[in-house]
N, C-alpha and C. Protein backbone atom coordinates (compact mmCIF):
# COMPACT_ATOMS: atom_id res chain seq x y z
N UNK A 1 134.64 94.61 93.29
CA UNK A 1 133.29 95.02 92.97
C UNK A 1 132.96 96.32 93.69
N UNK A 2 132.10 97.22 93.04
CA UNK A 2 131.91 98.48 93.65
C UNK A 2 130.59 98.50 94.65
N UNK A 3 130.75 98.92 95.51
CA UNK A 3 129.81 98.92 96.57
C UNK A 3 128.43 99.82 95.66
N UNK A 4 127.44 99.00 96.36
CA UNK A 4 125.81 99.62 95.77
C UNK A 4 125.10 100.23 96.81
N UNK A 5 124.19 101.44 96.30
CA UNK A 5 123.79 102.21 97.01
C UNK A 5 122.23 102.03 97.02
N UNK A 6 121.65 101.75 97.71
CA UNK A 6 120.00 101.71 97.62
C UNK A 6 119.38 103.27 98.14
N UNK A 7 118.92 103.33 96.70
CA UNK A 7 118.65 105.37 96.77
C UNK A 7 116.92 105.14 96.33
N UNK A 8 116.38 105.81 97.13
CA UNK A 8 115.11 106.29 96.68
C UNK A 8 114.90 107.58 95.94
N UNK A 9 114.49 107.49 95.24
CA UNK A 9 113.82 108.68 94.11
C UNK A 9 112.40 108.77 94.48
N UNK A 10 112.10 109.96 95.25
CA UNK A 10 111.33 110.74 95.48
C UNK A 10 110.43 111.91 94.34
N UNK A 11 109.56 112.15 94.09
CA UNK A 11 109.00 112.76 92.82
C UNK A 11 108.67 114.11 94.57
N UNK A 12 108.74 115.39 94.50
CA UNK A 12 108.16 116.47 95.24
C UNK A 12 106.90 116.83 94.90
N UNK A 13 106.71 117.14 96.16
CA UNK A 13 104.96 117.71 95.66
C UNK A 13 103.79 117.32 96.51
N UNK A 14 102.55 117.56 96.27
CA UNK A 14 101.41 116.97 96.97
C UNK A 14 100.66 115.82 96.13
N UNK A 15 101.56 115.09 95.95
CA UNK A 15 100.90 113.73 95.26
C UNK A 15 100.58 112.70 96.10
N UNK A 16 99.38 112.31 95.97
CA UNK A 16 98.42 111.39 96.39
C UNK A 16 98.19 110.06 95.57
N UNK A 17 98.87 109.35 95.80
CA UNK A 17 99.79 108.35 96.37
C UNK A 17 100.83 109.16 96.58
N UNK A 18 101.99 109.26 97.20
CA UNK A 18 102.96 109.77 97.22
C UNK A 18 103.64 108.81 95.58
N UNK A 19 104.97 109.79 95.42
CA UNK A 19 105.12 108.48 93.96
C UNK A 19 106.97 108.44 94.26
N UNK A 20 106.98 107.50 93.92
CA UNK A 20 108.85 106.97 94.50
C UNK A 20 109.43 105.92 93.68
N UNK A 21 110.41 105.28 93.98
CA UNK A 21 110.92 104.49 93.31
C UNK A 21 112.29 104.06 94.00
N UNK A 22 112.59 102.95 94.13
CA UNK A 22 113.75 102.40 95.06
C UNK A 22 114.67 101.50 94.33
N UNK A 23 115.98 102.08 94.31
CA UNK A 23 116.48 101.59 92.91
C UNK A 23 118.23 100.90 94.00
N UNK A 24 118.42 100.43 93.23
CA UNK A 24 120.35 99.62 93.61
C UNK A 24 120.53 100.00 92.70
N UNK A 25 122.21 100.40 92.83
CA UNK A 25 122.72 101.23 91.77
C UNK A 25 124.28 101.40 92.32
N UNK A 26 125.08 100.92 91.25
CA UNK A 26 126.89 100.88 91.59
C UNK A 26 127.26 102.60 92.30
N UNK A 27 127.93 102.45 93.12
CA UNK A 27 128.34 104.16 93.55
C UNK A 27 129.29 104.54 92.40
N UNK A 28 129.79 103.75 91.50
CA UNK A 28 130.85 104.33 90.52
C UNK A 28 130.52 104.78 89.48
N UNK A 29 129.58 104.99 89.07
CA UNK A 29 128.53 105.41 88.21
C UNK A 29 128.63 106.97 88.07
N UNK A 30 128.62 107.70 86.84
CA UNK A 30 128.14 109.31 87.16
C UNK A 30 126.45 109.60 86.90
N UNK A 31 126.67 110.96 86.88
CA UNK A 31 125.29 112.04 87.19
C UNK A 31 124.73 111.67 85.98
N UNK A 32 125.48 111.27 84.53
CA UNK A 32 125.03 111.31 83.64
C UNK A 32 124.01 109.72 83.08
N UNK A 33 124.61 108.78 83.71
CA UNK A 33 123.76 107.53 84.11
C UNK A 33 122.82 107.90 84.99
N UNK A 34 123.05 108.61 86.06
CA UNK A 34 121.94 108.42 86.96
C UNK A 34 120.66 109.05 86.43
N UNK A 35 120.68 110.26 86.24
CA UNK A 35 119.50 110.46 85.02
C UNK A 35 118.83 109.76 84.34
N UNK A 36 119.16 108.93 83.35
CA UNK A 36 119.58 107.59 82.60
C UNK A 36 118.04 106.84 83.23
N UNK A 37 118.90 106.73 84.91
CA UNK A 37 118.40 105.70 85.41
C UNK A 37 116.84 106.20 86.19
N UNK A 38 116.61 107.38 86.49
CA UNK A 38 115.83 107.91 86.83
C UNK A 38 114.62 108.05 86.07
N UNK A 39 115.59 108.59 84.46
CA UNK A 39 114.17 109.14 83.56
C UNK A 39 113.51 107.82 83.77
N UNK A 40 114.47 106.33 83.35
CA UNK A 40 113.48 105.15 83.47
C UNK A 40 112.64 104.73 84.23
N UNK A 41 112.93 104.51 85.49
CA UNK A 41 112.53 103.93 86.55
C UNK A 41 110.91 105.04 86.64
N UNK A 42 111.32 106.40 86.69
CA UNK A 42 110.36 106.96 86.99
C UNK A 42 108.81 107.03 85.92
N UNK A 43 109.43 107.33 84.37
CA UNK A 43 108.45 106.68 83.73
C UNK A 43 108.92 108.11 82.78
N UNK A 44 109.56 109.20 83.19
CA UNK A 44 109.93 110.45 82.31
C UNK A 44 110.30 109.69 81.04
N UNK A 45 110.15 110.28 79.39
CA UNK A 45 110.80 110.39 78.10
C UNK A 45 111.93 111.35 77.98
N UNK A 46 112.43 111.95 78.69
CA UNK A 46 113.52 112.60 78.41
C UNK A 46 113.87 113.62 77.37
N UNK A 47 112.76 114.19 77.52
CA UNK A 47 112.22 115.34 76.61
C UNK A 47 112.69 117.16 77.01
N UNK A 48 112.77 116.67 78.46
CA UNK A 48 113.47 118.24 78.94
C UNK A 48 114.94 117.77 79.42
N UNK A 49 115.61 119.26 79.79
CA UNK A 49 116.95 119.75 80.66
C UNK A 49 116.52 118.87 81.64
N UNK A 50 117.55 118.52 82.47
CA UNK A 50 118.03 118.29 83.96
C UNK A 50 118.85 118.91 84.49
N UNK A 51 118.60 119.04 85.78
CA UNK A 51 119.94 119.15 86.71
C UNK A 51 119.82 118.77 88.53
N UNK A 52 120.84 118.48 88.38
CA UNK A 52 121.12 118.14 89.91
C UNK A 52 121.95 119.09 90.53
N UNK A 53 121.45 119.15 91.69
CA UNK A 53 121.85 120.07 92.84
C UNK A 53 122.16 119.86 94.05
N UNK A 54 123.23 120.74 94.49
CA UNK A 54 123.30 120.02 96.05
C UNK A 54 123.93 121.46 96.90
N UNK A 55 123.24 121.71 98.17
CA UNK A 55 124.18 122.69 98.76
C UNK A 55 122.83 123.87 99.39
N UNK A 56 123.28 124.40 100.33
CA UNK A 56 122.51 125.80 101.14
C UNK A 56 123.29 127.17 100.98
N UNK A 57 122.55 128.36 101.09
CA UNK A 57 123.23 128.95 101.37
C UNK A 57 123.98 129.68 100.47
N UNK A 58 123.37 129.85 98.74
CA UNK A 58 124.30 130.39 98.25
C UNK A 58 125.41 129.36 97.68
N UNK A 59 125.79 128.40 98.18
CA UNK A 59 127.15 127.26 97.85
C UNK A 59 126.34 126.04 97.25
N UNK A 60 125.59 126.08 96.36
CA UNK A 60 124.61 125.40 95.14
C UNK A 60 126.19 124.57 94.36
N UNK A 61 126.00 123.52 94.04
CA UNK A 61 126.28 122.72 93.03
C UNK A 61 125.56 122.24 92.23
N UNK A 62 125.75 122.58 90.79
CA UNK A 62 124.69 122.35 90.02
C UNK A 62 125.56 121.02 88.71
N UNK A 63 124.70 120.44 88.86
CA UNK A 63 125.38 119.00 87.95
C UNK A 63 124.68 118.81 86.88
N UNK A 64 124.93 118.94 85.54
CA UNK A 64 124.06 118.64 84.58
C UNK A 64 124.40 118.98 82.40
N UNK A 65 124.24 119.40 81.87
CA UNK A 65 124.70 119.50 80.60
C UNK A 65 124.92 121.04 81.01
N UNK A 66 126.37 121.36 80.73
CA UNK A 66 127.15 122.70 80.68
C UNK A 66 127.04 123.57 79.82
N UNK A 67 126.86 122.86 78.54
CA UNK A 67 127.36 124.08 77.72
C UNK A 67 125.40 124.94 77.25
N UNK A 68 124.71 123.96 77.76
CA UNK A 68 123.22 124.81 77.90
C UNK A 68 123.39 125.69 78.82
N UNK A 69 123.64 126.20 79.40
CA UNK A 69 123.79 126.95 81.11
C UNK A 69 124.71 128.25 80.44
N UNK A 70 123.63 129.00 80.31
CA UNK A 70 124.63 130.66 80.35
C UNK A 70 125.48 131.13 81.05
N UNK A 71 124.90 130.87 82.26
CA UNK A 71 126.30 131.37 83.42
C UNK A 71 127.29 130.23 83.87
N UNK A 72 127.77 129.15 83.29
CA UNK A 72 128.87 128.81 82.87
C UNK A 72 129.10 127.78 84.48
N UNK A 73 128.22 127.50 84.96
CA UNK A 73 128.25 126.80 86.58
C UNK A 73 128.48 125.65 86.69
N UNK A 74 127.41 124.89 85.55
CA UNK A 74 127.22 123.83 85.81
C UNK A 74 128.20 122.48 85.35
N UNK A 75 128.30 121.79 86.50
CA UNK A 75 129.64 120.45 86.01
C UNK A 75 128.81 119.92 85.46
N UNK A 76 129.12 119.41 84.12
CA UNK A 76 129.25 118.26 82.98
C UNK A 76 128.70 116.72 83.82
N UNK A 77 127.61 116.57 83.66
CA UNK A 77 127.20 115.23 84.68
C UNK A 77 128.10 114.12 84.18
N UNK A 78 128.30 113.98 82.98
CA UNK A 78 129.32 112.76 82.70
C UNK A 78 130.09 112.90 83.10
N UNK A 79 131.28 113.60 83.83
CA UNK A 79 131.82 113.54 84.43
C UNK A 79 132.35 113.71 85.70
N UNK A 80 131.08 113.65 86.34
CA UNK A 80 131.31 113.51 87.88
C UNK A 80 130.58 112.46 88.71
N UNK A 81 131.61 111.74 89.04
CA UNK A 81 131.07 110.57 89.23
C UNK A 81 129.95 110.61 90.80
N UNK A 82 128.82 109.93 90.94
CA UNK A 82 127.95 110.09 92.00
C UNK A 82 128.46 110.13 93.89
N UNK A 83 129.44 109.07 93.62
CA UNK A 83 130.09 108.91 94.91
C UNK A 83 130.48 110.20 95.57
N UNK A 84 130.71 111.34 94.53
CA UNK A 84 131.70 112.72 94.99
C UNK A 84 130.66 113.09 96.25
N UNK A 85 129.41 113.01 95.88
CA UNK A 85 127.70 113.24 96.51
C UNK A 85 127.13 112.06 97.60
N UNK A 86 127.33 111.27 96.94
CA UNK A 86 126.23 110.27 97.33
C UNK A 86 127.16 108.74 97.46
N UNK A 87 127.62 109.12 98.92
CA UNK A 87 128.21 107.94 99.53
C UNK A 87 128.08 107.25 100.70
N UNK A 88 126.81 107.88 101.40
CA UNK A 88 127.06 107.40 102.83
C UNK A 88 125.55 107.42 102.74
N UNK A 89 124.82 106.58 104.23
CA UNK A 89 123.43 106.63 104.19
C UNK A 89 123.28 108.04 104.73
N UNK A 90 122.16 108.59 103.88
CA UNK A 90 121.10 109.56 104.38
C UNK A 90 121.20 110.86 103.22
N UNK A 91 123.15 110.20 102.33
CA UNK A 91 123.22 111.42 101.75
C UNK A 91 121.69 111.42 100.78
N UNK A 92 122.03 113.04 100.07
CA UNK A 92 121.30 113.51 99.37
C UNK A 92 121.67 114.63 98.30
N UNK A 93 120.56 114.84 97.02
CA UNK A 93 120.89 115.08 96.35
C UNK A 93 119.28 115.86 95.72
N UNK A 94 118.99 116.78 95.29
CA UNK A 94 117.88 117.07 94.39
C UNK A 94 118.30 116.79 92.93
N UNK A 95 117.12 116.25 92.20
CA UNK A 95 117.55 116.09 90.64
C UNK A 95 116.31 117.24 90.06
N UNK A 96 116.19 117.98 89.42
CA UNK A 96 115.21 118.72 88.74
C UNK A 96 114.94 118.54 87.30
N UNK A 97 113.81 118.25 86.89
CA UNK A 97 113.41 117.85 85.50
C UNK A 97 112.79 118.74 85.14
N UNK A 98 112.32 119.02 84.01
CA UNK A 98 111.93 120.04 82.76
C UNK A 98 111.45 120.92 83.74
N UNK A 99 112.21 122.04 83.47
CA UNK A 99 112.67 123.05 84.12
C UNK A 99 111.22 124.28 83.63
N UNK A 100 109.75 123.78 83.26
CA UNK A 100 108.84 124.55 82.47
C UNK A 100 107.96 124.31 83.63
N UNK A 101 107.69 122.86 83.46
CA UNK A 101 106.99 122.02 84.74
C UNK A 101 107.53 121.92 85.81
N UNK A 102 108.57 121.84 86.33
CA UNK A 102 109.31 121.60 87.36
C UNK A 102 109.15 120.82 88.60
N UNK A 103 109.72 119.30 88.13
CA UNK A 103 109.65 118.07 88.54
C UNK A 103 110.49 118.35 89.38
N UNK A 104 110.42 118.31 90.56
CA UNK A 104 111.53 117.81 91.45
C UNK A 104 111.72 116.85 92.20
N UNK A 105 112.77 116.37 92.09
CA UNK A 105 113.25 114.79 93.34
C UNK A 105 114.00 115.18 94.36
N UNK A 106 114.10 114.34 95.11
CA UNK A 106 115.12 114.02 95.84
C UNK A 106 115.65 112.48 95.80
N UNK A 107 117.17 112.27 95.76
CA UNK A 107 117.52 111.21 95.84
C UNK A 107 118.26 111.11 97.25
N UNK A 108 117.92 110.04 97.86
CA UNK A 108 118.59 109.81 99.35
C UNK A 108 118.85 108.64 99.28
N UNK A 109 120.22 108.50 100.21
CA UNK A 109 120.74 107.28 99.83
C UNK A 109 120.05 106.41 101.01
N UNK A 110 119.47 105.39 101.15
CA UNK A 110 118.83 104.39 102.03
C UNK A 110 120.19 103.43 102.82
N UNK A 111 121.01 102.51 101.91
CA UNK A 111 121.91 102.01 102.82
C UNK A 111 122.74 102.09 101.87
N UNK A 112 124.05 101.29 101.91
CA UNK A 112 125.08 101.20 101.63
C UNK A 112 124.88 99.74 101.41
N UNK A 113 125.40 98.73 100.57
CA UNK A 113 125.17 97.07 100.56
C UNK A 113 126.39 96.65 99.52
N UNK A 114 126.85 95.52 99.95
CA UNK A 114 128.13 95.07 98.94
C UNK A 114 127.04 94.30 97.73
N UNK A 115 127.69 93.98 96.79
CA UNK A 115 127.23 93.41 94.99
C UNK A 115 127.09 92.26 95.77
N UNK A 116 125.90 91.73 94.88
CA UNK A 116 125.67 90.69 95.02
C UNK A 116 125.82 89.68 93.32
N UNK A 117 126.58 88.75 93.75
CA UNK A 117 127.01 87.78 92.57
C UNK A 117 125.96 87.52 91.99
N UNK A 118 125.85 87.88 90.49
CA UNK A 118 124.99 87.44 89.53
C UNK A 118 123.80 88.21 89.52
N UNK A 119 124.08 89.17 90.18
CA UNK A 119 122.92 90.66 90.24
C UNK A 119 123.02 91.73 89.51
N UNK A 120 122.26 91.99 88.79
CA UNK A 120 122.43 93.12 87.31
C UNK A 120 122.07 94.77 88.24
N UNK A 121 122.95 95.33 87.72
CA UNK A 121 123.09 96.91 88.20
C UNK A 121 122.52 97.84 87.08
N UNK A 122 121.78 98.67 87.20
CA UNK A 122 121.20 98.95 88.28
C UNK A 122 120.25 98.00 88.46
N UNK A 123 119.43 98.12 89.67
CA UNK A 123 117.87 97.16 89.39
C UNK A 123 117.41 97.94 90.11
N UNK A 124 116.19 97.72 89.41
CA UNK A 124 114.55 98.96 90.27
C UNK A 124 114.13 97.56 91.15
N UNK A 125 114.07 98.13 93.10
CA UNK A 125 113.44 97.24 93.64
C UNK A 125 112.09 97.61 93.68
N UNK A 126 111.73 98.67 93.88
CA UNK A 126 109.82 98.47 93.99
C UNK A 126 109.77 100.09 93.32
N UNK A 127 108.63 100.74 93.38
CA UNK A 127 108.24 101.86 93.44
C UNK A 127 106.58 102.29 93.78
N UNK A 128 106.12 102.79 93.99
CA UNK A 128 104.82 103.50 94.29
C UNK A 128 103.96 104.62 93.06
N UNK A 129 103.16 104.73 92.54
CA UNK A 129 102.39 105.79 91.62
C UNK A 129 102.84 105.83 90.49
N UNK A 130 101.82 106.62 89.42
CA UNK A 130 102.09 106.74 88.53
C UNK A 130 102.63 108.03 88.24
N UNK A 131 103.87 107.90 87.04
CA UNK A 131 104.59 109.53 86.75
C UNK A 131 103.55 109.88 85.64
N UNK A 132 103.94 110.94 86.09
CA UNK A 132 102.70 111.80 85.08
C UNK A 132 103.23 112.21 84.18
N UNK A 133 101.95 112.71 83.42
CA UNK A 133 102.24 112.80 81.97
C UNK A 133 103.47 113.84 81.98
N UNK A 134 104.07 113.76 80.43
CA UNK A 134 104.99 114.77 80.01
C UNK A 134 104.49 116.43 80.31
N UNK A 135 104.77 117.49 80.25
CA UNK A 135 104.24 118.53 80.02
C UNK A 135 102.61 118.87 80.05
N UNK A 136 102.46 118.02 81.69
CA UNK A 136 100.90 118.79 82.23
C UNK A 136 100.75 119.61 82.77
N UNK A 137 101.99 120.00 83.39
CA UNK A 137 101.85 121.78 84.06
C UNK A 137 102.10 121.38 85.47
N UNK A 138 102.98 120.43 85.75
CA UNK A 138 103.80 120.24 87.57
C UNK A 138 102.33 119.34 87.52
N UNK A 139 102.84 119.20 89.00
CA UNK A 139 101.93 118.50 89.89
C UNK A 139 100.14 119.08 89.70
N UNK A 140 100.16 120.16 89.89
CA UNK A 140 98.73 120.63 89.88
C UNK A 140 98.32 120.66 88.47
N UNK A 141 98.30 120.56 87.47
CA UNK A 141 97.96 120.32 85.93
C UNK A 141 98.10 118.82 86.13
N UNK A 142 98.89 117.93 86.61
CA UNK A 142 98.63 116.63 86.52
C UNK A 142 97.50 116.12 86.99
N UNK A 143 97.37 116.58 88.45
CA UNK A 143 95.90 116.45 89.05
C UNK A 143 94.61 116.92 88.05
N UNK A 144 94.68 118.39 87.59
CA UNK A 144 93.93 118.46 86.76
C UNK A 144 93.59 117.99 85.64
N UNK A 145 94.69 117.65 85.30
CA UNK A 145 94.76 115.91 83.47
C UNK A 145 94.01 114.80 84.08
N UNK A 146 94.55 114.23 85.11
CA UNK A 146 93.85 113.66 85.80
C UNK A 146 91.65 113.19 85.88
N UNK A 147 91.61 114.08 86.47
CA UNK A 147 89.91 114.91 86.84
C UNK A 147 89.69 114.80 85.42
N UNK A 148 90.08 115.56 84.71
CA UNK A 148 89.76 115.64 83.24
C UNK A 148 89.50 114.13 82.69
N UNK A 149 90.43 113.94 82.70
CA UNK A 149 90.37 112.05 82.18
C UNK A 149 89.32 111.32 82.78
N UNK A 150 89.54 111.70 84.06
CA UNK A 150 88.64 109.70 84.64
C UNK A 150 86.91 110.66 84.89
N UNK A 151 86.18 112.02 84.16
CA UNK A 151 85.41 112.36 84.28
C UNK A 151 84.56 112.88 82.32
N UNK A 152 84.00 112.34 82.40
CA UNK A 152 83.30 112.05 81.18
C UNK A 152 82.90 113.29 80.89
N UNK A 153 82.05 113.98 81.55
CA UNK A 153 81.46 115.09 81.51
C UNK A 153 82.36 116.45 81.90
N UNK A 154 83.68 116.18 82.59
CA UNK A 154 84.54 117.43 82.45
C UNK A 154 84.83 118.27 81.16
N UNK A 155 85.05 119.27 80.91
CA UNK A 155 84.40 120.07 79.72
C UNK A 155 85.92 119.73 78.70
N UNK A 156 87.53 119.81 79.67
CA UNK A 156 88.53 119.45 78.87
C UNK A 156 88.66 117.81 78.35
N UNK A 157 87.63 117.22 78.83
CA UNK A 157 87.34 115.32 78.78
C UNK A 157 88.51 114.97 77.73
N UNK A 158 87.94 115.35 76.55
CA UNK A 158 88.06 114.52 74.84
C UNK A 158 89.00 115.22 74.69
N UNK A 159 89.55 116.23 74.95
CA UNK A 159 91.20 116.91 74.58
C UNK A 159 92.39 116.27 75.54
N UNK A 160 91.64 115.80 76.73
CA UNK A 160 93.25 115.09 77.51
C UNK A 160 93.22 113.91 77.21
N UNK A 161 92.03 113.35 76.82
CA UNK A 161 92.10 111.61 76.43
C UNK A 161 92.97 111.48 74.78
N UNK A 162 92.53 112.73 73.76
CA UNK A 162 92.88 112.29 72.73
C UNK A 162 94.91 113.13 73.21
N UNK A 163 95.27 114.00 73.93
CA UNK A 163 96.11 113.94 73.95
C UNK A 163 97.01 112.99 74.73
N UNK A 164 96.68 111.84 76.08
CA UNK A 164 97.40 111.16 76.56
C UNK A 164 96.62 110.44 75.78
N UNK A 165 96.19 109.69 75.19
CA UNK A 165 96.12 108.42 74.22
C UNK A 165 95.02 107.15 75.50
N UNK A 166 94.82 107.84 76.39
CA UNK A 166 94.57 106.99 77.58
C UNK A 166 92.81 107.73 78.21
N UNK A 167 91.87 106.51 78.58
CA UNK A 167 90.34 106.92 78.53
C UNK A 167 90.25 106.74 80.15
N UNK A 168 91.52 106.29 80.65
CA UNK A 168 91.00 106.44 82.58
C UNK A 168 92.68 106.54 82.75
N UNK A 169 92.68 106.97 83.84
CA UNK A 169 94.39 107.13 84.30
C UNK A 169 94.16 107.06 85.81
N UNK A 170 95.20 105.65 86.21
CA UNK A 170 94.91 105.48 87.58
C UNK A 170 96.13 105.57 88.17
N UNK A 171 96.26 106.91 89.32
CA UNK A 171 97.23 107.52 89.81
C UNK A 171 97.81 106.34 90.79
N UNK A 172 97.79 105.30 90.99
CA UNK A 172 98.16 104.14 91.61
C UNK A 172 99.11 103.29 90.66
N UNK A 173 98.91 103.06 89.57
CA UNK A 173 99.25 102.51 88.50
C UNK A 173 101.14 102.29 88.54
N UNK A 174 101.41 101.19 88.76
CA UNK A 174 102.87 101.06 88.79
C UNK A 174 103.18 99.66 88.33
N UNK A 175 103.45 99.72 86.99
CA UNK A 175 104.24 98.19 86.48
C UNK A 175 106.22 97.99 86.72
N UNK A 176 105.80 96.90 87.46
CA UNK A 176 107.63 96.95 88.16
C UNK A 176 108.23 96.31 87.05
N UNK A 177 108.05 95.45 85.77
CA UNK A 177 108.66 95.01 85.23
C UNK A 177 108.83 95.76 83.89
N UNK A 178 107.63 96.58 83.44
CA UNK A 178 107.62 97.87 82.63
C UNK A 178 108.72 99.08 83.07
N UNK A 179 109.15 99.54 84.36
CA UNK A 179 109.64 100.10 84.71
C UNK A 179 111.34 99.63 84.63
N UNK A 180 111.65 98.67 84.85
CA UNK A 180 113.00 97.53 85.27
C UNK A 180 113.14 98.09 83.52
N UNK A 181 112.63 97.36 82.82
CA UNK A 181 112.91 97.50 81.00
C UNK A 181 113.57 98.66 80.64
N UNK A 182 112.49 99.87 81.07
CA UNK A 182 113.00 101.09 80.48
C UNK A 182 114.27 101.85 81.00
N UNK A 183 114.51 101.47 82.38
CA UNK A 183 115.21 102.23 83.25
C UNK A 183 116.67 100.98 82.95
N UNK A 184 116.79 99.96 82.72
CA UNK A 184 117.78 99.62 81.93
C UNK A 184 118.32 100.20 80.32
N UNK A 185 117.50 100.08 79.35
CA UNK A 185 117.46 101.05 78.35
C UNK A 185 117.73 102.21 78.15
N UNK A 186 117.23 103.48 79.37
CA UNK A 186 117.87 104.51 79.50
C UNK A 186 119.36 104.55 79.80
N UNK A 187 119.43 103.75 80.89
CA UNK A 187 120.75 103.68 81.78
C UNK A 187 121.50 103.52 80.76
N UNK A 188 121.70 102.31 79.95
CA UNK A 188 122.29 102.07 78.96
C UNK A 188 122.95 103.20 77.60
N UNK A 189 121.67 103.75 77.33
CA UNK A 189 121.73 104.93 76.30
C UNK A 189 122.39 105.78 77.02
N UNK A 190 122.58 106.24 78.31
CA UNK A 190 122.80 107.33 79.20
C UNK A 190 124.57 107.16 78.84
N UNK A 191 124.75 105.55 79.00
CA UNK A 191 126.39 105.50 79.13
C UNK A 191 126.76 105.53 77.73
N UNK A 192 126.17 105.93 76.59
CA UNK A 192 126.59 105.80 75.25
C UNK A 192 126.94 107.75 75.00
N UNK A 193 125.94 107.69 74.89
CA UNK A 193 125.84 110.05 74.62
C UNK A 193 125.10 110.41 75.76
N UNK A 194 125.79 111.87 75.40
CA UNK A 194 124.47 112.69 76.88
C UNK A 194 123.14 113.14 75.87
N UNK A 195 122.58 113.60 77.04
CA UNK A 195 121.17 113.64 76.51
C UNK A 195 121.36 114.90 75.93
């Protein structure tokens, strides 16, 4: 059995709740699942690029779909498996999402733990906040979707409600079993095609 890694996914930024997600997850796994497992857990549709990164200094590793990438850098996430990165506690890793908005994570590995018999991989153990909408403009347009929404009289009100489909949005908001669903589903789709 392959040893499991308990990694937190970190969302960057000045978000209030902070927003996270604490996931178990096989180390034998690649970049191209882990995405997979991220867009789910976190609450992303998988609508933009990714990439993962690792390194200072000029010596950047960039992990993610290749043949999008003009300058010819980036390894193919399906085929590099996570362990190359992310094997020991504390490692780390940035993942970057839609590259317009620019979501950034960090994934850090929390411990190291052997499989446990009759335990489904990955599994989301908890998480914190709600991910924000698709394409609100980073963190600070989310806040502002936000304000907009849960204020009646804000002047953008009736354009962010009729565009998130939603009449209050509570930045606390975290369903663990809504989350477990999708972030299996992705994971799943992740190990079939790349995105």
């Amino acid at each position: 059995m392959p040893k499991i890694l308990q990694i937190k996914i970190s969302l960057q930024g000045a978000s209030k709740p902070p927003i996270w997600r604490q996931v178990l997850l096989p180390v034998n796994i690649n970049f191209q699942q882990l995405h997979g497992i991220i867009q789910g857990a976190m609450g992303w549709h998988n609508a933009h690029l990714y990439e993962f990164n690792f390194g200072r200094q000029h010596r950047s590793i960039q992990i993610g779909i290749p043949h999008l990438d003009d300058f010819g850098d980036t390894k193919d996430a399906s085929k590099v498996k996570i362990s190359k990165y992310l094997s020991a506690e504390k490692d780390w890793i940035n993942y970057d999402y839609d590259f317009g908005d620019g979501w950034q994570h960090i994934i850090q590995v929390q411990k190291i733990l052997a499989a446990e018999k009759g335990m489904t991989y990955p599994h989301l153990l908890k998480g914190k906040g709600a991910c924000p909408h698709e394409d609100c403009g980073g963190i600070w347009g989310y806040y502002n979707m936000v304000e907009a929404i849960n204020d009646p009289e804000h002047e953008s009100h009736e354009d962010m409600v009729e565009w998130t489909g939603v009449e209050h949005w509570d930045v606390n908001e975290f369903d663990l079993e809504a989350r477990r669903a999708a972030m299996m589903d992705s994971f799943h789709f992740a190990k079939q095609r790349f995105f």
